[in-house]
Protein backbone atom coordinates (compact mmCIF):
# COMPACT_ATOMS: atom_id res chain seq x y z
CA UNK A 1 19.42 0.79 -11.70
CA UNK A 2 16.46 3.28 -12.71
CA UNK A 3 15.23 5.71 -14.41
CA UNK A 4 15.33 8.97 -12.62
CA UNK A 5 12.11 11.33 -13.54
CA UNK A 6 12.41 14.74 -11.92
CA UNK A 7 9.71 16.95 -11.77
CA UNK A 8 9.60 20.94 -11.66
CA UNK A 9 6.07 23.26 -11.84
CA UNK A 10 6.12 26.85 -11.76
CA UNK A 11 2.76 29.21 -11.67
CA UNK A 12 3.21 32.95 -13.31
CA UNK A 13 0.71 35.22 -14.88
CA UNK A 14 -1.11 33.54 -17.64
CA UNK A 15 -0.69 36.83 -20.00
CA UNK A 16 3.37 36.23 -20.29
CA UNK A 17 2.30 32.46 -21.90
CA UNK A 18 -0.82 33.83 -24.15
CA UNK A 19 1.70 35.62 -27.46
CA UNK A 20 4.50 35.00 -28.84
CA UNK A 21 6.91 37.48 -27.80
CA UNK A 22 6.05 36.63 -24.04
CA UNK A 23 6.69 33.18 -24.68
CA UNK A 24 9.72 33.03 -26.50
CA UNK A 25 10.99 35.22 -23.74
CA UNK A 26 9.72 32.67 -21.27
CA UNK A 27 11.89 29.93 -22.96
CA UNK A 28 14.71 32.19 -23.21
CA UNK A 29 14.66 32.56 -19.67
CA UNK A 30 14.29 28.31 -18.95
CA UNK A 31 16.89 27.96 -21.16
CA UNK A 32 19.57 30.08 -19.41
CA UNK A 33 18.65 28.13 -15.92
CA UNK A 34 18.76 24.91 -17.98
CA UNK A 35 22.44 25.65 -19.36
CA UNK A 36 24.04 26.46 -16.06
CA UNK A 37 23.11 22.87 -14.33
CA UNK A 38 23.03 20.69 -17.83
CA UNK A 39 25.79 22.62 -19.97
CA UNK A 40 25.71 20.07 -22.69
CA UNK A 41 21.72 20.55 -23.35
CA UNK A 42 21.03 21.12 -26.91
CA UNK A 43 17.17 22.20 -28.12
CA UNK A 44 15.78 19.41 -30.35
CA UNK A 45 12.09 19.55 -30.95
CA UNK A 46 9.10 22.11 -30.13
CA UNK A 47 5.41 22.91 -31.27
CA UNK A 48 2.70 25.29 -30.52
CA UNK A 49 -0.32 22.68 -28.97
CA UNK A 50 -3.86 23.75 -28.42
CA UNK A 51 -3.33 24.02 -24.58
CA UNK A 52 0.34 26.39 -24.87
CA UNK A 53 3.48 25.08 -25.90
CA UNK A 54 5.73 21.81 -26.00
CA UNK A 55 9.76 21.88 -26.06
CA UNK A 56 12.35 18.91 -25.58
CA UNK A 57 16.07 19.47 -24.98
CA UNK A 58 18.46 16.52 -25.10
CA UNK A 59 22.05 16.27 -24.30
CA UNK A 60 24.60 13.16 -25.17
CA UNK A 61 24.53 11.52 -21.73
CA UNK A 62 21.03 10.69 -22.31
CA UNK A 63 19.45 13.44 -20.54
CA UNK A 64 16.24 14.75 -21.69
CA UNK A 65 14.46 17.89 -20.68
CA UNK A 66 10.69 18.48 -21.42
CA UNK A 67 8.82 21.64 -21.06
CA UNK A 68 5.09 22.41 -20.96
CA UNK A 69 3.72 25.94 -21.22
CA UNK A 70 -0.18 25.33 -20.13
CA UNK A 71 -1.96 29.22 -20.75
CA UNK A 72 -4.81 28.98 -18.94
CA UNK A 73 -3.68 28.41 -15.60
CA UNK A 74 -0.13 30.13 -16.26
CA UNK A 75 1.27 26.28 -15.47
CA UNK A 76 4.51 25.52 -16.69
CA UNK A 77 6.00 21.75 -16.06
CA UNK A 78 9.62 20.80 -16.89
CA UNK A 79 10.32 17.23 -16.54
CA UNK A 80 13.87 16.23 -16.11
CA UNK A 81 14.56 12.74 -17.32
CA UNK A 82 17.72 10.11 -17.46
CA UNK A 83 18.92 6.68 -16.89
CA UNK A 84 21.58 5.57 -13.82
CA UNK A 85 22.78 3.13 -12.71
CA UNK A 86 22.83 1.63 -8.77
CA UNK A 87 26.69 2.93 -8.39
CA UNK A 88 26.62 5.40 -10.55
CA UNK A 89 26.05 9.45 -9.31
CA UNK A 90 23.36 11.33 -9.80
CA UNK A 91 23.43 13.48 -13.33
CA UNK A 92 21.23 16.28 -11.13
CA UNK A 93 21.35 15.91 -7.20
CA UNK A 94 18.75 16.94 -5.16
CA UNK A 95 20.79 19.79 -4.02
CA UNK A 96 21.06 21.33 -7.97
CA UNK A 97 16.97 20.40 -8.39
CA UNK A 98 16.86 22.60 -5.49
CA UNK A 99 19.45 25.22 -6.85
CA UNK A 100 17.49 25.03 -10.01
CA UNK A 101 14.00 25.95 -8.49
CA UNK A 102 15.32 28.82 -7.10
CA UNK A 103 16.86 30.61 -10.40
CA UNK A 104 13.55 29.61 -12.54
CA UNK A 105 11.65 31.03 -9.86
CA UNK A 106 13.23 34.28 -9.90
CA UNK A 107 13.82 33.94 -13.92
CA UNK A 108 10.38 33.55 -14.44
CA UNK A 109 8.97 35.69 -11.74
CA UNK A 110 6.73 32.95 -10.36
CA UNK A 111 3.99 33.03 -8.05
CA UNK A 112 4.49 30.06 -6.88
CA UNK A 113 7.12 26.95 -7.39
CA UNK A 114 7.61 23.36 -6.26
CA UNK A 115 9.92 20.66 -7.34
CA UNK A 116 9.98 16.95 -6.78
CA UNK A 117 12.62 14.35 -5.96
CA UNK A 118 13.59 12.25 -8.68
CA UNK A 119 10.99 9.45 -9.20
CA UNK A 120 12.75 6.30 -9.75
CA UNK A 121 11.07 3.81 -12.60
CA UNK A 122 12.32 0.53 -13.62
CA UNK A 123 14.23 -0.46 -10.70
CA UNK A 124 14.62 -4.08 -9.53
CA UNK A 125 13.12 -3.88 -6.60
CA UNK A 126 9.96 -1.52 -6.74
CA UNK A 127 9.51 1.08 -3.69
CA UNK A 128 6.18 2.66 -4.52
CA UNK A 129 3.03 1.57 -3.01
CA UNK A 130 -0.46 2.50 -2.92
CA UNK A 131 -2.39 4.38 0.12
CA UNK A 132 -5.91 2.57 0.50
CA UNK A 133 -7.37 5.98 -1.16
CA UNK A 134 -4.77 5.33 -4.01
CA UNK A 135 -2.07 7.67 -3.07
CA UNK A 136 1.32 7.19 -3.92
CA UNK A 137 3.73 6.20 -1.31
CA UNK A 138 7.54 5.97 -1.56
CA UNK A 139 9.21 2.81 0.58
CA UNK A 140 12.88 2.76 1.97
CA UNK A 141 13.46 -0.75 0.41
CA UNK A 142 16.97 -1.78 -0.01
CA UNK A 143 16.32 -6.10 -0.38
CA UNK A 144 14.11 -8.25 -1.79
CA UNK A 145 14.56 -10.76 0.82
CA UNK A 146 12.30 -13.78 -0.83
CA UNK A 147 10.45 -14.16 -4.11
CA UNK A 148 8.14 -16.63 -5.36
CA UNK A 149 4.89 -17.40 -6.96
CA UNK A 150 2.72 -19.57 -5.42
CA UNK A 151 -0.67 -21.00 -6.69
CA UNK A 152 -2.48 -18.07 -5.43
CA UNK A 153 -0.13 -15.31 -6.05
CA UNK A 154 3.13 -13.85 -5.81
CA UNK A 155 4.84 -13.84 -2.44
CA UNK A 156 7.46 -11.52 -1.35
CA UNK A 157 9.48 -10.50 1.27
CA UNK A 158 11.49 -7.27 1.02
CA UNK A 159 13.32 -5.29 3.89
CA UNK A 160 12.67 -1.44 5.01
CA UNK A 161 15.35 0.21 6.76
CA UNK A 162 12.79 1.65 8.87
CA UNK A 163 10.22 -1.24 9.18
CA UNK A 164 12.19 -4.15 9.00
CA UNK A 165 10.91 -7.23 6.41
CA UNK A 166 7.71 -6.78 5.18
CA UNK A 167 5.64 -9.25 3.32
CA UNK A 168 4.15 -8.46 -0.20
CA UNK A 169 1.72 -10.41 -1.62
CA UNK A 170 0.82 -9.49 -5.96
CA UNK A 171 3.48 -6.87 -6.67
CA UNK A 172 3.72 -4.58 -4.04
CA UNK A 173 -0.15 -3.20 -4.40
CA UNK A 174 -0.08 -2.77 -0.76
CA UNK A 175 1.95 -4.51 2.39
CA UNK A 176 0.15 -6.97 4.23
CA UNK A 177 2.66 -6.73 7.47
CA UNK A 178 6.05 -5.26 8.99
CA UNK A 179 7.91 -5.94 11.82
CA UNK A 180 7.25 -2.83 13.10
CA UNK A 181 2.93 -4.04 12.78
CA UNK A 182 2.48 -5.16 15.94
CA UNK A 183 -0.10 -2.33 16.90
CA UNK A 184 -2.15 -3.88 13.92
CA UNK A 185 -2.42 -7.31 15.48
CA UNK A 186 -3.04 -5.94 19.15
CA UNK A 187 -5.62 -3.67 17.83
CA UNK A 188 -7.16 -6.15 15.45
CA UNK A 189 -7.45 -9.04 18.17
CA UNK A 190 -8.59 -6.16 20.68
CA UNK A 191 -5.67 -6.71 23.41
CA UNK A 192 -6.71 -6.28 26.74
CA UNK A 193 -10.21 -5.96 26.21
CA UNK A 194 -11.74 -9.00 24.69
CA UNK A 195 -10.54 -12.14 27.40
CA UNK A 196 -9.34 -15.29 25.12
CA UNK A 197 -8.16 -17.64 28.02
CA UNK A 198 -9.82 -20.70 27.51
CA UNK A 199 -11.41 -19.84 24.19
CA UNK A 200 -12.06 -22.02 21.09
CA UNK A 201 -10.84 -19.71 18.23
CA UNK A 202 -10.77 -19.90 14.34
CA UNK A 203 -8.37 -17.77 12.10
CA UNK A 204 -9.77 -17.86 8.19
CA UNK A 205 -6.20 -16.83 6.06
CA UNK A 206 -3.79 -15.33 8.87
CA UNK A 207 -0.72 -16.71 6.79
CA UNK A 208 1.87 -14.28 8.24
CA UNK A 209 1.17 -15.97 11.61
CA UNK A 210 1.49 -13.00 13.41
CA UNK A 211 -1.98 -12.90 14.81
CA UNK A 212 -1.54 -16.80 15.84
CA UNK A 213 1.39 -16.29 17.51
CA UNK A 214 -0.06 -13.37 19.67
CA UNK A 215 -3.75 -15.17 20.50
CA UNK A 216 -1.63 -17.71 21.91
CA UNK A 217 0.23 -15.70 24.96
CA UNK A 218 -3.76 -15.36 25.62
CA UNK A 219 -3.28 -19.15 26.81
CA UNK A 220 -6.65 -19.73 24.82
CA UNK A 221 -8.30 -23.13 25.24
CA UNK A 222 -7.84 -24.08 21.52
CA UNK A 223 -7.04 -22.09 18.48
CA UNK A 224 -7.30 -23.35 14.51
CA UNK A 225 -6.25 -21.52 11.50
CA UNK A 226 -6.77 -22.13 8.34
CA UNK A 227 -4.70 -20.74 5.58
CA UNK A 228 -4.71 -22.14 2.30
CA UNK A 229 -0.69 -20.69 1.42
CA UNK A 230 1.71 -22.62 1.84
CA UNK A 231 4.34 -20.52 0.42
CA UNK A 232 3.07 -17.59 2.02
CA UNK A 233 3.52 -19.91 5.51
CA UNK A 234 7.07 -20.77 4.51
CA UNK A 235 8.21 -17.44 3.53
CA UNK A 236 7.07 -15.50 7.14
CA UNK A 237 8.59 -18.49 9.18
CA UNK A 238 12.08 -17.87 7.36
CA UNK A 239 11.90 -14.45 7.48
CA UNK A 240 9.50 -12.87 9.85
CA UNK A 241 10.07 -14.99 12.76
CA UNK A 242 10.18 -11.65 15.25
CA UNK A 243 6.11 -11.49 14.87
CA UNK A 244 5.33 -15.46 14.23
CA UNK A 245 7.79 -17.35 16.33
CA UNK A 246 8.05 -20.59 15.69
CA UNK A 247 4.38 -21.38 14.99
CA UNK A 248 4.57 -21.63 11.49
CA UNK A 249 7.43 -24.01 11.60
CA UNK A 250 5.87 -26.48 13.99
CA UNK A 251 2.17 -26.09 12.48
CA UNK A 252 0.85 -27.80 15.84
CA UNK A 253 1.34 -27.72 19.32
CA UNK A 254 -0.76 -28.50 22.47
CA UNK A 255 -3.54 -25.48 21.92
CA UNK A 256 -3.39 -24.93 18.23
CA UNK A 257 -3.37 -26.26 14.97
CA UNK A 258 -2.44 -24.94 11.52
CA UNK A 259 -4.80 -26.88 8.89
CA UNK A 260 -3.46 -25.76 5.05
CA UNK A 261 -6.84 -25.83 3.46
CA UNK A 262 -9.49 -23.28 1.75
CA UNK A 263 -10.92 -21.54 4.74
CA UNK A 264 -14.44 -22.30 3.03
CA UNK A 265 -14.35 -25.24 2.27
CA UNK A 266 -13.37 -26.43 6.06
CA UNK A 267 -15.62 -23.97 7.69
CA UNK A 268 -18.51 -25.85 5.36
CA UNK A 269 -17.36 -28.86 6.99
CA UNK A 270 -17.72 -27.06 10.25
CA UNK A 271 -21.10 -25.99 10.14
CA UNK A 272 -22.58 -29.71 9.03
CA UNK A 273 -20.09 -31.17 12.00
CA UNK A 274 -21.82 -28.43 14.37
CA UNK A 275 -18.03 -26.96 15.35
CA UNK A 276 -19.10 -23.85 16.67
CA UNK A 277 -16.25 -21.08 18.43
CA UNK A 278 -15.76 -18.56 20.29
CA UNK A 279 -13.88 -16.39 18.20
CA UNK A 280 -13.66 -16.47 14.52
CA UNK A 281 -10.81 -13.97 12.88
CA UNK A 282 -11.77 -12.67 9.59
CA UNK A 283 -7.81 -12.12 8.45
CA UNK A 284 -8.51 -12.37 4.70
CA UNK A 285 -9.01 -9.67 2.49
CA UNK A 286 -9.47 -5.73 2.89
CA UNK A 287 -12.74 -4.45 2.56
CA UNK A 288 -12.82 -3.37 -1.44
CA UNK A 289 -12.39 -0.46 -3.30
CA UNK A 290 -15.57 0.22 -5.60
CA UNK A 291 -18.14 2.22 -6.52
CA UNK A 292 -20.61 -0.26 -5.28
CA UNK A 293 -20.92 -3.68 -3.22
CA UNK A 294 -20.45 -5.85 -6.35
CA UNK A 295 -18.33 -8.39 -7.39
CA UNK A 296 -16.04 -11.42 -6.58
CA UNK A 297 -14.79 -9.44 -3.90
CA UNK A 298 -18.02 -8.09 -2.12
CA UNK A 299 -19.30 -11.89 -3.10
CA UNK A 300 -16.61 -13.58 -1.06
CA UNK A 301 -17.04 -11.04 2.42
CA UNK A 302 -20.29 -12.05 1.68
CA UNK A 303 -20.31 -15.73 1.97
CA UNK A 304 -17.18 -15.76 4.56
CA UNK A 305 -19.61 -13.93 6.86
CA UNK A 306 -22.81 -15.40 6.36
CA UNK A 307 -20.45 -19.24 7.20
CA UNK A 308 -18.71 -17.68 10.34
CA UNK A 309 -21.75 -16.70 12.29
CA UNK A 310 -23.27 -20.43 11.75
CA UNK A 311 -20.09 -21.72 13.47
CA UNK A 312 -19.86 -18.89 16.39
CA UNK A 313 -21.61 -19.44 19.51
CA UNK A 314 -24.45 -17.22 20.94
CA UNK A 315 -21.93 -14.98 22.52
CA UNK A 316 -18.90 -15.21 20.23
CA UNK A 317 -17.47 -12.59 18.00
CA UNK A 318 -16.31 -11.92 14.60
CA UNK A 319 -13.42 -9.90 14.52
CA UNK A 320 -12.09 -8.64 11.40
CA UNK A 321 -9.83 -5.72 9.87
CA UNK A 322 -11.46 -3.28 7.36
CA UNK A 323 -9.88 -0.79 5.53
CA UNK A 324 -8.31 2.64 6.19
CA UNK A 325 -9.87 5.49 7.72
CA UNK A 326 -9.58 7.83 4.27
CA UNK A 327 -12.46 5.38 2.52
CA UNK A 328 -14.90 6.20 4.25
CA UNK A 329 -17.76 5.07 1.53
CA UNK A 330 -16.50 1.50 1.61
CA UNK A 331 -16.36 1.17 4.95
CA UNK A 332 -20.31 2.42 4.89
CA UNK A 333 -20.57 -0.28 2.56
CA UNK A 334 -19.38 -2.63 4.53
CA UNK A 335 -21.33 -2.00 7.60
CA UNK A 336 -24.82 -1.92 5.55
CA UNK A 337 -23.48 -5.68 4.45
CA UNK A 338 -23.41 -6.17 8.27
CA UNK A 339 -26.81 -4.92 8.78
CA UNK A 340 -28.57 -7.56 6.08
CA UNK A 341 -26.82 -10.45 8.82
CA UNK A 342 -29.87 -12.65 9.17
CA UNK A 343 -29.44 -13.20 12.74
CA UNK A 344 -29.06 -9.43 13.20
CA UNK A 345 -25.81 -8.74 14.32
CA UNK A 346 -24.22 -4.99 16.16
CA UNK A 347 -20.54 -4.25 16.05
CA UNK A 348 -17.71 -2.14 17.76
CA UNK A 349 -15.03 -0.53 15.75
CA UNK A 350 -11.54 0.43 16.23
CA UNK A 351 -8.53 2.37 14.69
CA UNK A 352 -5.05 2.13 14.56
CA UNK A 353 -2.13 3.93 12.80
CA UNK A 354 0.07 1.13 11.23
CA UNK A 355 3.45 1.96 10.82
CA UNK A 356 4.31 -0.06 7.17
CA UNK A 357 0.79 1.54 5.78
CA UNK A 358 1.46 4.63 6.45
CA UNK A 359 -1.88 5.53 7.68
CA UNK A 360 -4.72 4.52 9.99
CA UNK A 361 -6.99 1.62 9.64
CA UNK A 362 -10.13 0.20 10.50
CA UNK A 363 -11.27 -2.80 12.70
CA UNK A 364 -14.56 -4.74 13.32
CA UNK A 365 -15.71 -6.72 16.15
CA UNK A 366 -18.90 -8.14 15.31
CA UNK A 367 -21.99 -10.55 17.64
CA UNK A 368 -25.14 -11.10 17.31
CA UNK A 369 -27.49 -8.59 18.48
């Protein structure tokens, strides 16, 4: 079930919005277009505002019709509201918003018209997501496959018609993987151009276990990961074994090791031991979103790379994901953070387009200079 929010704009000449006459014949004209796709519409409330001019029409079935006369820019907005129900049809079809575009257009003699397909609010499984530049991006999810909170945050699995299971972690702000990802873990590990056969490697977070499962067809000496979600752990093994195998169900096996601990705490550990590796993987969190390189989240890229260059050796790498291609300024930000490494450090980058984001993003491979 959802609420269905349809969405209509029309641009005319701002002179048929700025007098009365002009307006009421404006309405007139809405009305007519209204009637013929919502017959039952009755007029219920209006008033003159400071910008133009508000209406709402209502009908028994629980459809209401807003319209917005905005003078200045000759903008008018009719929003198209109503409730349904999984099973239940459609009160206005795509084919009748279309229909209904058309006559207004004509009606109204506009310059220029564009409708919407109906937004759906309230629904039991959201579908929208955010870009990494905050714009909004419609899902074809039809399952919530798994749900549950863990200590850290709330865990999901839902399934894309198109991308297969994804995993969601805090209410769908963005998707950390799909089955469709795998360009995301070849490009972030740098396949077939960094050599990991017979490496010592180290994977901070990395819960999905798709980058684990892939380092290991490197046949890499040794690799350890350390993610401190269980949940997160159990949920990909049931449910995204086409990208993690069977390495989150077996936790350990001949040339790796899955240790469920903070990833700082153990790297501490690490650096007063005098562990060092070849390859650490930064598979924590995106490079933020702010106006400057404050905060808990700048604070803990911060200390995660200042600890994984004490444990790399001489001529390892840091490799790490960023952030997508249309934030620039962060990603500035982040490389400036690289440049105050004390050892100096230089870095490659790489892009990828990833199929469940919906856009390209960034990756770092970082040693010291």
């Amino acid at each position: 079930m959802s609420v269905q929010t349809i969405l209509l704009d029309f641009s005319i000449d701002p002179q048929r919005l700025g007098d009365e006459v002009s307006r009421k014949e404006v309405r007139k004209n809405i009305e007519e277009a209204l009637e013929s796709y919502l017959p039952n519409l009755r007029f219920v409330y209006d008033m003159i505002t400071e910008d133009g001019y508000f209406g709402m029409y209502m009908d028994k079935a629980g459809v209401v019709v807003s319209v917005r006369f905005f003078v200045a820019p000759g903008l008018i907005t009719i929003n198209i509201e109503y409730f349904k129900e999984n099973t239940e049809q459609p009160k206005v079809s795509l084919e009748s918003i279309k229909s209904l575009e058309n006559i207004l257009r004509n009606y109204l003699g506009s310059e220029r018209s564009k409708h919407l397909p109906p937004i759906k609010r309230g629904t039991d499984i959201d579908v929208y997501l955010t870009s990494s530049d905050e714009r909004l991006i419609e899902y074809d999810i039809d399952q919530m496959v798994f749900e549950k909170r863990s200590p850290f945050q709330k865990v999901q699995i839902v399934h894309s018609k198109v991308l297969g299971n994804m995993l969601v972690l805090d209410e769908l702000q963005s998707i950390n993987l799909a089955e469709a990802d795998l360009i995301y873990t070849e490009t972030l590990m740098m396949r077939g151009v960094e050599q990991y056969e017979g490496k010592e490697i180290c994977i901070l977070g990395g819960g999905d276990g798709a980058l684990l499962y892939e380092l290991l067809k490197e046949k890499p000496k040794f690799v350890t990961m350390l993610e401190i979600d269980d949940v997160v752990m159990q949920a990909c093994n049931e449910h995204l074994k086409s990208i993690c195998g069977d390495v989150l169900e077996r936790r350990r096996g001949p040339n790796y090791e899955i240790i469920v601990e903070d990833a700082m705490v153990a790297l501490q550990k690490y650096i007063k031991e005098g562990r060092k590796f070849d390859y650490v993987f930064g598979d924590l969190t995106d490079v933020p979103i702010s106006p400057t390189p404050t905060g808990e989240l700048w604070d803990f890229i911060r200390t995660f790379l200042e600890a994984s260059f004490k444990v790399l050796r001489p001529n390892g790498k840091f490799m790490t994901h960023a952030n997508g291609s249309n934030c620039p300024e962060a990603l500035r930000m982040y490389e400036n953070e690289l440049k105050k490494l004390d050892p100096p450090v230089k870095y490659t980058t790489s892009k990828a387009f990833v199929p469940s984001f919906m856009e390209e993003w960034n990756f770092y491979q970082v040693s010291f200079a």
